[in-house]
Protein backbone atom coordinates (compact mmCIF):
# COMPACT_ATOMS: atom_id res chain seq x y z
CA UNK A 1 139.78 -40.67 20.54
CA UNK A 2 138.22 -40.62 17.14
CA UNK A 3 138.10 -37.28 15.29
CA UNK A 4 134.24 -37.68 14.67
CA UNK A 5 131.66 -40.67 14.49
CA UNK A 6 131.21 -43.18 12.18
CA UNK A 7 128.31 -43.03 10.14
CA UNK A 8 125.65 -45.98 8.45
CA UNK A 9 124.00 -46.35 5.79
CA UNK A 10 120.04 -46.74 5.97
CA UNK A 11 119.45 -47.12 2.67
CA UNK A 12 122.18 -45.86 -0.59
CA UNK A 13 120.34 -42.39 -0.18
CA UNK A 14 120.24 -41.89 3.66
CA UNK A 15 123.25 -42.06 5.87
CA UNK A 16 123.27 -41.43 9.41
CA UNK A 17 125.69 -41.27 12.36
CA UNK A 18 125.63 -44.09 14.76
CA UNK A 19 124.54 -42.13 17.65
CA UNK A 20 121.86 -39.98 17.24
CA UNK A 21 120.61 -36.90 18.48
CA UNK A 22 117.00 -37.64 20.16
CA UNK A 23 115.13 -34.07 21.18
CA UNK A 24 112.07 -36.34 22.95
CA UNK A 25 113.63 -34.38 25.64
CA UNK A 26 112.33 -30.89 24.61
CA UNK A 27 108.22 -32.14 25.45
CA UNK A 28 109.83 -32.23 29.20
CA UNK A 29 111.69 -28.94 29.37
CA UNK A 30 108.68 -27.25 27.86
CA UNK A 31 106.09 -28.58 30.75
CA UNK A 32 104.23 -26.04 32.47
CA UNK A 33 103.45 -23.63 29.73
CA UNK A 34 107.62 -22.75 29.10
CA UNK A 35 108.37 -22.72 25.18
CA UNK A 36 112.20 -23.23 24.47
CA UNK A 37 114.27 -20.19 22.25
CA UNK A 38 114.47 -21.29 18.71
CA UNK A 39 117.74 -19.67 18.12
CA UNK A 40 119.41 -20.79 21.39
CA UNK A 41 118.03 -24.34 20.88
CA UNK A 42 119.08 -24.64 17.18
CA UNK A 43 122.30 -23.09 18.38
CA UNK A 44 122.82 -26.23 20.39
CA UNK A 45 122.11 -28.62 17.69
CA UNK A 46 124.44 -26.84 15.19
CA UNK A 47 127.32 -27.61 18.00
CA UNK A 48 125.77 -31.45 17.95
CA UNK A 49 126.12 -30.89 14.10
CA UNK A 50 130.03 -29.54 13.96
CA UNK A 51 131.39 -32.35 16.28
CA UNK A 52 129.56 -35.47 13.54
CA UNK A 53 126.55 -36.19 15.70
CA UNK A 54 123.94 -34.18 12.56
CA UNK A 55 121.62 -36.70 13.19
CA UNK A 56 118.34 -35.85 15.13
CA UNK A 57 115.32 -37.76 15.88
CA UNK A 58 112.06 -36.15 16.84
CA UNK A 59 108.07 -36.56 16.96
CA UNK A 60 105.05 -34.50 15.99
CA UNK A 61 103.94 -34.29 19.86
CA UNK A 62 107.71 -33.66 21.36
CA UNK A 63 106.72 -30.02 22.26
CA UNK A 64 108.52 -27.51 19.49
CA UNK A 65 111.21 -29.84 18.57
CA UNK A 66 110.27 -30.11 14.74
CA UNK A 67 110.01 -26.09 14.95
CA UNK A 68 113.59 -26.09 16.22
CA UNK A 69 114.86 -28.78 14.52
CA UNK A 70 113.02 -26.76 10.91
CA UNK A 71 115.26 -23.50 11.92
CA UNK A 72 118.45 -25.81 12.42
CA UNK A 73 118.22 -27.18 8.97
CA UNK A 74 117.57 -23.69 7.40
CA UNK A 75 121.31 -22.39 9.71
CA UNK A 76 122.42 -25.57 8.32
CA UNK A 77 121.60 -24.36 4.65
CA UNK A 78 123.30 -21.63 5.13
CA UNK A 79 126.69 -23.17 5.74
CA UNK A 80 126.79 -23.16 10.10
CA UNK A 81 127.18 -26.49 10.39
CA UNK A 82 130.52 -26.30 8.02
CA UNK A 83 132.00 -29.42 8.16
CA UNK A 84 129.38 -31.96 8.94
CA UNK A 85 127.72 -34.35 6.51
CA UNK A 86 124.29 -33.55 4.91
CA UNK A 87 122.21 -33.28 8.44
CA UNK A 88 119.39 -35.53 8.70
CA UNK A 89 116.35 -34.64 10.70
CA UNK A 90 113.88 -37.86 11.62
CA UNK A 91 110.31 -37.33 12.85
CA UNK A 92 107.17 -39.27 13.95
CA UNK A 93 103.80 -39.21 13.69
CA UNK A 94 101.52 -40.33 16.02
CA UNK A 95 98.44 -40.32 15.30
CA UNK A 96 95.05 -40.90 17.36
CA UNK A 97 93.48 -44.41 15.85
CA UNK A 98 90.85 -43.94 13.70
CA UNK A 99 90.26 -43.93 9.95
CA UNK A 100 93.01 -43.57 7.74
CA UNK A 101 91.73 -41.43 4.89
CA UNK A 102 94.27 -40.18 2.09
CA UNK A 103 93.10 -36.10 3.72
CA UNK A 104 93.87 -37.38 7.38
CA UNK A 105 97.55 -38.76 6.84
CA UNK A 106 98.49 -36.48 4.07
CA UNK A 107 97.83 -33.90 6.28
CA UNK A 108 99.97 -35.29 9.48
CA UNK A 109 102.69 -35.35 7.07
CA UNK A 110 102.31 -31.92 5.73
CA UNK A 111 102.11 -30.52 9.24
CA UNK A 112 105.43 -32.10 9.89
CA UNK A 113 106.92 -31.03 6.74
CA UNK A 114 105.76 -27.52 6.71
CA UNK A 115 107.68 -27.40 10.56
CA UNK A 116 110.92 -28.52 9.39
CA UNK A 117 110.78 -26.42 6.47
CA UNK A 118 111.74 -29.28 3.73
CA UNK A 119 110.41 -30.78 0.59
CA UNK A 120 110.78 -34.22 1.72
CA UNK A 121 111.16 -36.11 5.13
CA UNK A 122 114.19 -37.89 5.55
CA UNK A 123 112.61 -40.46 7.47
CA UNK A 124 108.72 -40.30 8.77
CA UNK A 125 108.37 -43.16 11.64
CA UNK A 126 104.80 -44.67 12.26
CA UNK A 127 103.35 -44.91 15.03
CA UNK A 128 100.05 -46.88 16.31
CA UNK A 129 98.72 -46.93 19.68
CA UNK A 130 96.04 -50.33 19.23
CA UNK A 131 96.63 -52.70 16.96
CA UNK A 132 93.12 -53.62 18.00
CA UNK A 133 92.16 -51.01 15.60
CA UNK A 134 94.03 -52.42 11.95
CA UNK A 135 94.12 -49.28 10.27
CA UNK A 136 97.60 -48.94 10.72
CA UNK A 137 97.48 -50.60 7.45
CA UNK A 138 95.92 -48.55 5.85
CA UNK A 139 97.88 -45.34 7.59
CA UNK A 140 100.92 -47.17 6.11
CA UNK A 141 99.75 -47.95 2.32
CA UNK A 142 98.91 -43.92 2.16
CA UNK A 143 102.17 -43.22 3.69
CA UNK A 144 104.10 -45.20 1.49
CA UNK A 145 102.11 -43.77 -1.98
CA UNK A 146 103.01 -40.30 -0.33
CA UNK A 147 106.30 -41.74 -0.19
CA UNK A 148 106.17 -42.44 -3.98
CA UNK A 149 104.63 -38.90 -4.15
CA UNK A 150 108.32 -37.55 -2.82
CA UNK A 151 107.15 -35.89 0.21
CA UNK A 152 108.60 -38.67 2.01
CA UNK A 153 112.10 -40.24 1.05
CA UNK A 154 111.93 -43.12 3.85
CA UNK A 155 109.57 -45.05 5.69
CA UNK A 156 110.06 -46.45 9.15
CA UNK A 157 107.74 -47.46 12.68
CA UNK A 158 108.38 -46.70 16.28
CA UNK A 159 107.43 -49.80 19.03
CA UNK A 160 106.23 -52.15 16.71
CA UNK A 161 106.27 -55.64 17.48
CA UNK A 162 107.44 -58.38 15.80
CA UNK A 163 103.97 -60.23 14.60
CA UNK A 164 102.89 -56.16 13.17
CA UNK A 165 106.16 -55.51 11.40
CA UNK A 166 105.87 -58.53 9.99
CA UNK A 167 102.37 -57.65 8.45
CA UNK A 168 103.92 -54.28 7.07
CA UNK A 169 106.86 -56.04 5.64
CA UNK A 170 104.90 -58.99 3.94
CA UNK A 171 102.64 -56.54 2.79
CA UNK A 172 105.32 -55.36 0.84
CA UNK A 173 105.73 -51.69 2.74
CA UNK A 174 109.17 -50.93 2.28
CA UNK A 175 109.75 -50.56 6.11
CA UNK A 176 113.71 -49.28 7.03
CA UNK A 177 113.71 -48.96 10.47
CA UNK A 178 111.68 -49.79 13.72
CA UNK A 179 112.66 -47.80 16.39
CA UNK A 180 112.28 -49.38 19.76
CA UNK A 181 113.51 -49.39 23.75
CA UNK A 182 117.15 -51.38 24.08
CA UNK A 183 119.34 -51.65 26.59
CA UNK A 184 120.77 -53.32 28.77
CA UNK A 185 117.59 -53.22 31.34
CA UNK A 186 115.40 -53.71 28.73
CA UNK A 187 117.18 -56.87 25.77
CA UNK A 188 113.29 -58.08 23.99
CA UNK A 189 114.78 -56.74 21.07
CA UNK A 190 117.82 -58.92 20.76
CA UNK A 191 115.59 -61.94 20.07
CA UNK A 192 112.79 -62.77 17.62
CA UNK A 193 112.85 -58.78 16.70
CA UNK A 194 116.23 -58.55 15.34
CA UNK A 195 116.57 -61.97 14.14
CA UNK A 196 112.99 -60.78 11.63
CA UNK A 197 115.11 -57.02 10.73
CA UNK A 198 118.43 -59.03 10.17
CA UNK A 199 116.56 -61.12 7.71
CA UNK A 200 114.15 -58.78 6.30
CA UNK A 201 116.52 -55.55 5.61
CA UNK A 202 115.29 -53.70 8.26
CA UNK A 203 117.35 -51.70 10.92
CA UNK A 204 116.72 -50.66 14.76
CA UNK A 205 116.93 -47.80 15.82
CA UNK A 206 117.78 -48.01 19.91
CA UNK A 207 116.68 -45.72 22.41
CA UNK A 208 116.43 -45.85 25.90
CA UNK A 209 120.13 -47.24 26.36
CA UNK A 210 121.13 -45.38 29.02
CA UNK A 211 117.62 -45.15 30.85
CA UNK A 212 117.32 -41.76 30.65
CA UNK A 213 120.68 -41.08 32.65
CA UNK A 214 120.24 -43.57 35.31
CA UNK A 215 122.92 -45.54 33.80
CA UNK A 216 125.54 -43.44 34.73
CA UNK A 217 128.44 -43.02 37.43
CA UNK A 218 125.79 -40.11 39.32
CA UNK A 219 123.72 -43.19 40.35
CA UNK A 220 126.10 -45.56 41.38
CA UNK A 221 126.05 -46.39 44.60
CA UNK A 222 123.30 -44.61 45.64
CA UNK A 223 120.16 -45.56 47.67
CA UNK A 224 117.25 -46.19 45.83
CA UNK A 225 115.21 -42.87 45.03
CA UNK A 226 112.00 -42.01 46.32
CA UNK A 227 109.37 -40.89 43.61
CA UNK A 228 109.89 -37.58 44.52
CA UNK A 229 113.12 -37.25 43.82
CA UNK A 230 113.12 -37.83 40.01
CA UNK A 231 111.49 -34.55 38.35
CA UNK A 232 111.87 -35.54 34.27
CA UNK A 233 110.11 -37.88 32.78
CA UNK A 234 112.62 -39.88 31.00
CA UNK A 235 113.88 -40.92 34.30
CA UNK A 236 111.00 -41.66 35.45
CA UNK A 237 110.06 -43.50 32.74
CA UNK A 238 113.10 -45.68 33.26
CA UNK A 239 112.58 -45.96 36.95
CA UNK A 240 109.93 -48.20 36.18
CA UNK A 241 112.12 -50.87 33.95
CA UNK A 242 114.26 -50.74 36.91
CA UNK A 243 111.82 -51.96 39.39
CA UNK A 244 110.11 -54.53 36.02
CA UNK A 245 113.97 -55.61 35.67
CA UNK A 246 114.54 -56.70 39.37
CA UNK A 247 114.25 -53.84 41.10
CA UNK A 248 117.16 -51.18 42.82
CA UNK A 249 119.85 -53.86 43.92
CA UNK A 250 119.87 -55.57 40.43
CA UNK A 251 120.34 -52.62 38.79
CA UNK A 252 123.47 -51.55 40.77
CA UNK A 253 125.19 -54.75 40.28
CA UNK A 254 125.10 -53.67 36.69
CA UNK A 255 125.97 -50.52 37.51
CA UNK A 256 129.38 -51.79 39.09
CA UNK A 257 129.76 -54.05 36.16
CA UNK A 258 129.79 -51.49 33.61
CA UNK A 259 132.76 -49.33 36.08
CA UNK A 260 134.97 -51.70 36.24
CA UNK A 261 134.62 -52.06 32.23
CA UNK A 262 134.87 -48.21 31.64
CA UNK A 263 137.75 -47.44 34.52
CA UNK A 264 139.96 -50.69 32.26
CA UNK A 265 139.31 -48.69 29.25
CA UNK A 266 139.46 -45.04 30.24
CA UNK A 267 135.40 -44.26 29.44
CA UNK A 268 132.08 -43.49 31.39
CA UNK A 269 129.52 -46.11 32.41
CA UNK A 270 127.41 -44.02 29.98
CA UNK A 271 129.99 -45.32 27.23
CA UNK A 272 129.69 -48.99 27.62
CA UNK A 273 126.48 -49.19 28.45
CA UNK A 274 125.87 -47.36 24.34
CA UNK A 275 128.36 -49.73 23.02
CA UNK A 276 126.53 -52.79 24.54
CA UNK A 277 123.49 -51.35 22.93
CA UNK A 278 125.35 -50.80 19.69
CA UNK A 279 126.90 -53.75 18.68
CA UNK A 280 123.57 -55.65 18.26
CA UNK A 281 123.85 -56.62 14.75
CA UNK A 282 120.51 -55.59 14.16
CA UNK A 283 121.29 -51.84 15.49
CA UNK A 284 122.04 -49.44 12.96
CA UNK A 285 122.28 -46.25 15.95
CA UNK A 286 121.49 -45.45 19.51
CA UNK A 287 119.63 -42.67 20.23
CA UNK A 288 120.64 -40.78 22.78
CA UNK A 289 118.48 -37.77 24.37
CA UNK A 290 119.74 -33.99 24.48
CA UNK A 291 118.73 -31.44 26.88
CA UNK A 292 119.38 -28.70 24.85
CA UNK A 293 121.04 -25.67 25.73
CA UNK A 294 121.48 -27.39 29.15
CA UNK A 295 123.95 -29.80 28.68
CA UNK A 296 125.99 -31.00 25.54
CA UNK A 297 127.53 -34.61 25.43
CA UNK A 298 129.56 -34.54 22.44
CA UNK A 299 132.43 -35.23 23.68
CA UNK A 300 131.39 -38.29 25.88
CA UNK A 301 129.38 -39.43 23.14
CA UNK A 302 132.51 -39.75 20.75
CA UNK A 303 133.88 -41.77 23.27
CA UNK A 304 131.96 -44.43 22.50
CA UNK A 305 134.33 -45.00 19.51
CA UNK A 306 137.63 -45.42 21.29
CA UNK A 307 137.50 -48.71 22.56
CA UNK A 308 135.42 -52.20 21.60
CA UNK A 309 134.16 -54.53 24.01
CA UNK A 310 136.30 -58.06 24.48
CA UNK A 311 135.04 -61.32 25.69
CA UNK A 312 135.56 -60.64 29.42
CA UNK A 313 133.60 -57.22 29.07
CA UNK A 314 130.70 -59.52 27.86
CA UNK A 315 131.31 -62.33 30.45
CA UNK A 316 131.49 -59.12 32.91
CA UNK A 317 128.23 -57.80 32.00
CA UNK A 318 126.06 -61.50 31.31
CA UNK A 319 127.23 -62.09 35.12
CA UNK A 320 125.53 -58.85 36.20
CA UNK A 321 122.60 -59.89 34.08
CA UNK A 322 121.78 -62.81 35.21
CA UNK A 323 120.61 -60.84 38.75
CA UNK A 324 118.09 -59.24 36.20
CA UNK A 325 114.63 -60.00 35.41
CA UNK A 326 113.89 -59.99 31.70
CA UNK A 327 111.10 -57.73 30.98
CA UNK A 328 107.92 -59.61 29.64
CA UNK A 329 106.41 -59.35 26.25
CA UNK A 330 107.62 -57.72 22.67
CA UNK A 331 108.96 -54.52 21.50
CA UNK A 332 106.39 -51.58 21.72
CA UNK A 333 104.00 -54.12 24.84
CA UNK A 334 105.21 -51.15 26.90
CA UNK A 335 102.62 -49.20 25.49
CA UNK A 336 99.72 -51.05 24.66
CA UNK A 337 99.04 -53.62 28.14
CA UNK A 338 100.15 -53.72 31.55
CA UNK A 339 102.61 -53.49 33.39
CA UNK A 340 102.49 -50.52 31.50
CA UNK A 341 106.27 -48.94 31.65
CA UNK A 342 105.70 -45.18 30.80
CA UNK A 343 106.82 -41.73 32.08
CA UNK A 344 102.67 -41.29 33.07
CA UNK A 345 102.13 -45.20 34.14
CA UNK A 346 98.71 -46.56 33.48
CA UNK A 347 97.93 -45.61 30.14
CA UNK A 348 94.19 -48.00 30.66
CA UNK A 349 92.19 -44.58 30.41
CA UNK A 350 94.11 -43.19 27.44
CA UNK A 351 93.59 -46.59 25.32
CA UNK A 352 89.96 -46.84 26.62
CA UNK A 353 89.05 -43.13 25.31
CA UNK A 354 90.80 -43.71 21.49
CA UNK A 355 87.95 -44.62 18.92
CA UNK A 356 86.16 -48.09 18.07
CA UNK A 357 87.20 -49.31 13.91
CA UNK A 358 83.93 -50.41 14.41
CA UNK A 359 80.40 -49.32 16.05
CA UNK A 360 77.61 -51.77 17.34
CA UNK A 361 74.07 -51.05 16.06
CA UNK A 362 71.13 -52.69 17.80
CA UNK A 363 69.23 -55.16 15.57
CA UNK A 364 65.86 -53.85 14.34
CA UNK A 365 62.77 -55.89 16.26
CA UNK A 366 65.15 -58.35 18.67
CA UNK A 367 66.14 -56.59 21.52
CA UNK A 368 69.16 -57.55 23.52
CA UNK A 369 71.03 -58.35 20.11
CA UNK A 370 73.75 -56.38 18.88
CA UNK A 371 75.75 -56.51 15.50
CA UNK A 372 79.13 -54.90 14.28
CA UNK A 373 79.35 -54.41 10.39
CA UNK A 374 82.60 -53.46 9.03
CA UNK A 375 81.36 -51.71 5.75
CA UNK A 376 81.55 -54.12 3.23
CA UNK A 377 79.43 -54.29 0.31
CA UNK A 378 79.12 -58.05 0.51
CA UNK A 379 78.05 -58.21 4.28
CA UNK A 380 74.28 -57.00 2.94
CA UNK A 381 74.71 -59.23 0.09
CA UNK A 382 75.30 -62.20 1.74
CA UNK A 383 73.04 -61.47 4.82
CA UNK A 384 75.40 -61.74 7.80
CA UNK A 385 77.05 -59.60 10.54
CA UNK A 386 80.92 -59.54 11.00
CA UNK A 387 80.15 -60.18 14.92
CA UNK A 388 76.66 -60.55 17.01
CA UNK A 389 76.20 -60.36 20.74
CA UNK A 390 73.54 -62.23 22.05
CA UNK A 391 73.44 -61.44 25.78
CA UNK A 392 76.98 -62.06 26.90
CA UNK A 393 78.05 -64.25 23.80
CA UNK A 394 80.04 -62.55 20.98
CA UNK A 395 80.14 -64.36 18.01
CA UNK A 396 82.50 -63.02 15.14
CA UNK A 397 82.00 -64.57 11.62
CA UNK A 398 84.78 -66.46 9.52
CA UNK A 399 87.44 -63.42 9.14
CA UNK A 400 90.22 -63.32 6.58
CA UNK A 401 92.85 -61.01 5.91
CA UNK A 402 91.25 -57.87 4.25
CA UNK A 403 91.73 -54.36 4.93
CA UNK A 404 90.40 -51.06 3.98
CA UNK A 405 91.09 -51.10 0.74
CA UNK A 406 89.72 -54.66 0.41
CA UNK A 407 93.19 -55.75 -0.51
CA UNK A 408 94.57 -59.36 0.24
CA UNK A 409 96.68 -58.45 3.42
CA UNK A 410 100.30 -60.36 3.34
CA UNK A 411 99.74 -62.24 0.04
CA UNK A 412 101.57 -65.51 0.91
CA UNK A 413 102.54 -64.97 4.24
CA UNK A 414 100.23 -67.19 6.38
CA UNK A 415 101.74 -65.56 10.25
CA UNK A 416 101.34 -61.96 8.91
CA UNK A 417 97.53 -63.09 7.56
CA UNK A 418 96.61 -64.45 10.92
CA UNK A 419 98.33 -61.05 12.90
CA UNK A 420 95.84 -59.36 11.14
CA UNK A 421 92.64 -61.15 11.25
CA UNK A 422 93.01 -61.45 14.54
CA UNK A 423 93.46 -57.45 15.04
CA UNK A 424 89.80 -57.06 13.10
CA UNK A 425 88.80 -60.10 15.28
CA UNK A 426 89.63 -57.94 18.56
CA UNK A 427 88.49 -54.68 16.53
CA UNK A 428 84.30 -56.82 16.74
CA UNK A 429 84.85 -57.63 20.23
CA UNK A 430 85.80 -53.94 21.06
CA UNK A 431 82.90 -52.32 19.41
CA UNK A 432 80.69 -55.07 21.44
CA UNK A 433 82.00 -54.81 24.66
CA UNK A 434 84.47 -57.87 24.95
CA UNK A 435 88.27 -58.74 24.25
CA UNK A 436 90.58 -61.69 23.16
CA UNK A 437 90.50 -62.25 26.72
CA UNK A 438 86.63 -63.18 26.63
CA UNK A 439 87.30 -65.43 23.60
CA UNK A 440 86.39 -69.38 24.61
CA UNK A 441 86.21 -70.48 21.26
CA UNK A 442 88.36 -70.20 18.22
CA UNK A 443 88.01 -72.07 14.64
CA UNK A 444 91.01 -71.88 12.37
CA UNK A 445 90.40 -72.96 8.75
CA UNK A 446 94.00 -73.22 6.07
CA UNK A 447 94.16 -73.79 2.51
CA UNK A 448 97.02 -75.80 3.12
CA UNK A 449 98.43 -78.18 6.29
CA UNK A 450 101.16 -76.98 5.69
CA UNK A 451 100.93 -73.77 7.48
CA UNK A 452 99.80 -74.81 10.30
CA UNK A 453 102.92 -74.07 13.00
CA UNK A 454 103.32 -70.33 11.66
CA UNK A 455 99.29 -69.59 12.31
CA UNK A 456 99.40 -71.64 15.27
CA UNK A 457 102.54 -69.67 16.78
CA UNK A 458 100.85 -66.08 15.64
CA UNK A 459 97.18 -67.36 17.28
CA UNK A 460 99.44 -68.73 20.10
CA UNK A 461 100.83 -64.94 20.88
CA UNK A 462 97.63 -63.65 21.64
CA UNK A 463 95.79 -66.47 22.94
CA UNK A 464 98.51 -68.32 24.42
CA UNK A 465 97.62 -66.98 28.16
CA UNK A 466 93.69 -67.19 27.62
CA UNK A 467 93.72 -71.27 25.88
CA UNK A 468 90.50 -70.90 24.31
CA UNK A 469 88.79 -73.89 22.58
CA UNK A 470 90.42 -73.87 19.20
CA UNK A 471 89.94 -76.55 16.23
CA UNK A 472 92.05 -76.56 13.12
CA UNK A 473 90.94 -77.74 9.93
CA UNK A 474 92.48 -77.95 6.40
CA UNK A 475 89.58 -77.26 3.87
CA UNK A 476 89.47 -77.67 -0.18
CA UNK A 477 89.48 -73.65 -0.78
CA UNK A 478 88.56 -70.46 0.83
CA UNK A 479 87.20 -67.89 -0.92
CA UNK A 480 89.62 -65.34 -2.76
CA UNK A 481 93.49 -65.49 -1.93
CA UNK A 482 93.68 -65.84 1.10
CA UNK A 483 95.38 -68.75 3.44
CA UNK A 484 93.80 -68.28 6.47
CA UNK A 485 90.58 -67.82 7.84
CA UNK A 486 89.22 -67.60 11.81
CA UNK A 487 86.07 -67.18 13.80
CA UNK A 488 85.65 -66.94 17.12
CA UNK A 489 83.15 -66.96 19.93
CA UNK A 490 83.74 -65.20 23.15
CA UNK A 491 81.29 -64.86 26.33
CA UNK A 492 81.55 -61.61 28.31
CA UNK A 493 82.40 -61.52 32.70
């Protein structure tokens, strides 16, 4: 057994320890109105701390964790957590969509700050609920020049996709980590996802490998639970890849996989299932959730280190897999479109209520026709609407890669360009009343051939179930830098 865990390097100023501390855990043991002890709770952590596992992750919304995780660091200060490495305390912010002024995300970074008591956060993660709303560029440009500011040493994103950390990245946001669900239930990360961070220089962060304690000798062998019977919400959370992944008998053939693999190496089911998860290439840690004060896994957790996985391990497990289902879609789809796989289920109402990027205004002397403007000072100029609906027809105007700022979005990256247009394309539909879904029509003009199979594969990821209309065309120049522009027409029910 290893004395303590090995550690990685994020970047030449941040170093972490492969398996990290996640306190999502404290939202659930607060419910009902109960606030955890700050003392007790940091108490835990420092024991976390002392056996090499100082790493914590954490989110604006996870009840009081930044609060305990702020008096941690200052008992950590003060020399009781002798013998660890300089802890490192991760956070989120999640933010409603909406406009991304300078006020509103200096502010969601101060609020953090000011709760974990530091100067500067080790690592702030980004997180966006509709990419339908493309602000999250704009949340990220102001993050990164707060960044530059030094109230922010690193910059990552929680359950983004592919296609959107590509725009980040492109757009030349130094991005370190994306932290997203992987496991053996749920493997969308092990494909287009890390193959982008392995080339790119960005890391995962995995959570969600051991599906919220399911995977784990308690649940072997036993009959498939009734709803009732799971009380937190991680589990029930995970309950539902379960049932996406092939439902109760799939998931104890892996179950009985992973025992015969710990019981030949003298480990839990808990343990191989984390060092699957682990040895992705593209994984710098797992993150592994902490009841705190409740239970401490320390010790199983360093277990993880005593043994490696060998080609019949791997046979082992790809047999159990192949009884699986993969689940659908990309990193972060969880969230944003059904089947939505969440502690709370259908999260339809909660997108529906966020805020429009833009609003429809009725057009003065023709009723029945509505137009979206996005603010520009050239849409007056030039006379013309970003979208119009005429009855149930939604036209949106040629649309390039522009955002708040009026910046060139991905300068030279043609699939990044069309991610985004097509976000402020789905933004004019919103604010009308439609969706990619109504779109029958699409017209794709490049300033060079050349590009077509990268915009074609990014227009195919959101269009590729709906097959509108779509024509192609290589023209002399478009206006500005940009290598891509669309327009689209959609008709409504």
């Amino acid at each position: 057994m290893p004395k303590a865990p090995p550690r990685i390097a994020l970047a030449p100023d941040l170093e972490i320890c492969r398996v990290v501390v996640g306190l999502w855990q404290v939202a659930d043991m607060e419910r009902g109105g109960r606030t955890l002890d700050p003392e007790a709770a940091s108490s835990a952590m420092l024991n976390y701390a002392r056996a090499g596992f100082d790493s914590f992750d954490m989110a604006d919304h996870y009840g009081t964790a930044e609060l305990i995780a702020g008096r941690f660091l200052s008992r950590a200060a003060g020399g009781e957590a002798a013998g660890s490495a300089r802890p490192a305390c991760f956070t989120k912010w999640c933010p409603t969509p909406g406009p991304m002024t300078a006020d509103i995300v200096r502010e969601g970074v101060e609020r953090s700050r000011k709760r974990l008591g530091v100067e500067t956060v080790e690592l702030l993660q980004f997180h966006w609920w509709a990419f339908e709303h493309p602000a999250y560029l704009d949340a990220m440009n102001r993050l990164n020049a707060l960044r530059r500011e030094g109230l922010i040493r690193h910059l990552g994103v929680t359950n983004f996709d592919t296609a959107h950390l590509r725009v980040l990245v492109k757009h030349g946001i130094p991005v370190v980590t994306n932290q997203v669900s992987f496991s053996l239930l749920d493997r969308r990360a092990a494909g287009e996802m890390s193959a982008f961070c392995m080339e790119n220089g960005v890391r995962l962060l995995a959570y969600g490998a051991l599906a919220g304690g399911l995977m784990s000798e308690r649940w072997l062998g036993r009959s498939e639970p009734a709803s009732g019977e799971i009380a937190d919400w991680s589990k029930m959370k995970y309950k539902r890849f379960v049932d996406a992944a092939g439902g109760w008998a799939a998931f104890q053939t892996i179950l009985r996989a992973l025992q015969a693999i710990a019981r030949r190496h003298g480990v839990s089911i808990a343990n191989v299932a984390t060092r699957w998860t682990l040895d992705h290439p593209a994984v710098a840690a797992v993150i592994v959730g902490a009841r705190l004060g409740e239970r401490d896994h320390a010790n199983d957790n360093l277990a993880i280190f005593s043994f490696a996985l060998d080609d019949d391990d791997r046979a082992r497990i790809d047999v159990a897999l192949a009884a699986t289902t993969a689940i659908a879609g990309d990193c972060g789809d969880e969230y944003r479109r059904p089947p939505f796989l969440t502690a709370l289920g259908d999260l339809t109402d909660h997108l529906d209520s966020m805020p429009k990027a833009y609003v429809a205004a009725p057009v003065e002397g023709r009723p029945g026709r509505l137009r979206v403007s996005t603010g520009s000072a050239f849409e007056p100029i030039a006379g013309y609407s970003r979208a119009v609906r005429i009855g149930n027809r939604v036209l949106v105007s040629g649309t390039t890669a522009t955002n708040g700022a009026d910046e060139v979005v991905c300068p030279g990256d043609p699939a990044g360009q069309t991610t985004f247009i097509l976000d402020k394309i789905a933004a004019s539909l919103a604010a009308l009343g439609a969706g990619l879904d109504d779109v029958v029509r699409t017209r794709v003009y490049l300033a060079d051939a050349n590009h077509w199979e990268p915009v074609s594969r990014a227009h195919g990821r959101r269009f590729g179930a709906v097959r509108p209309a779509n024509t192609m065309l290589e023209i002399g120049r478009l206006i500005g830098e940009y290598l891509v522009e669309i327009e689209a027409e959609a008709v409504v029910g």
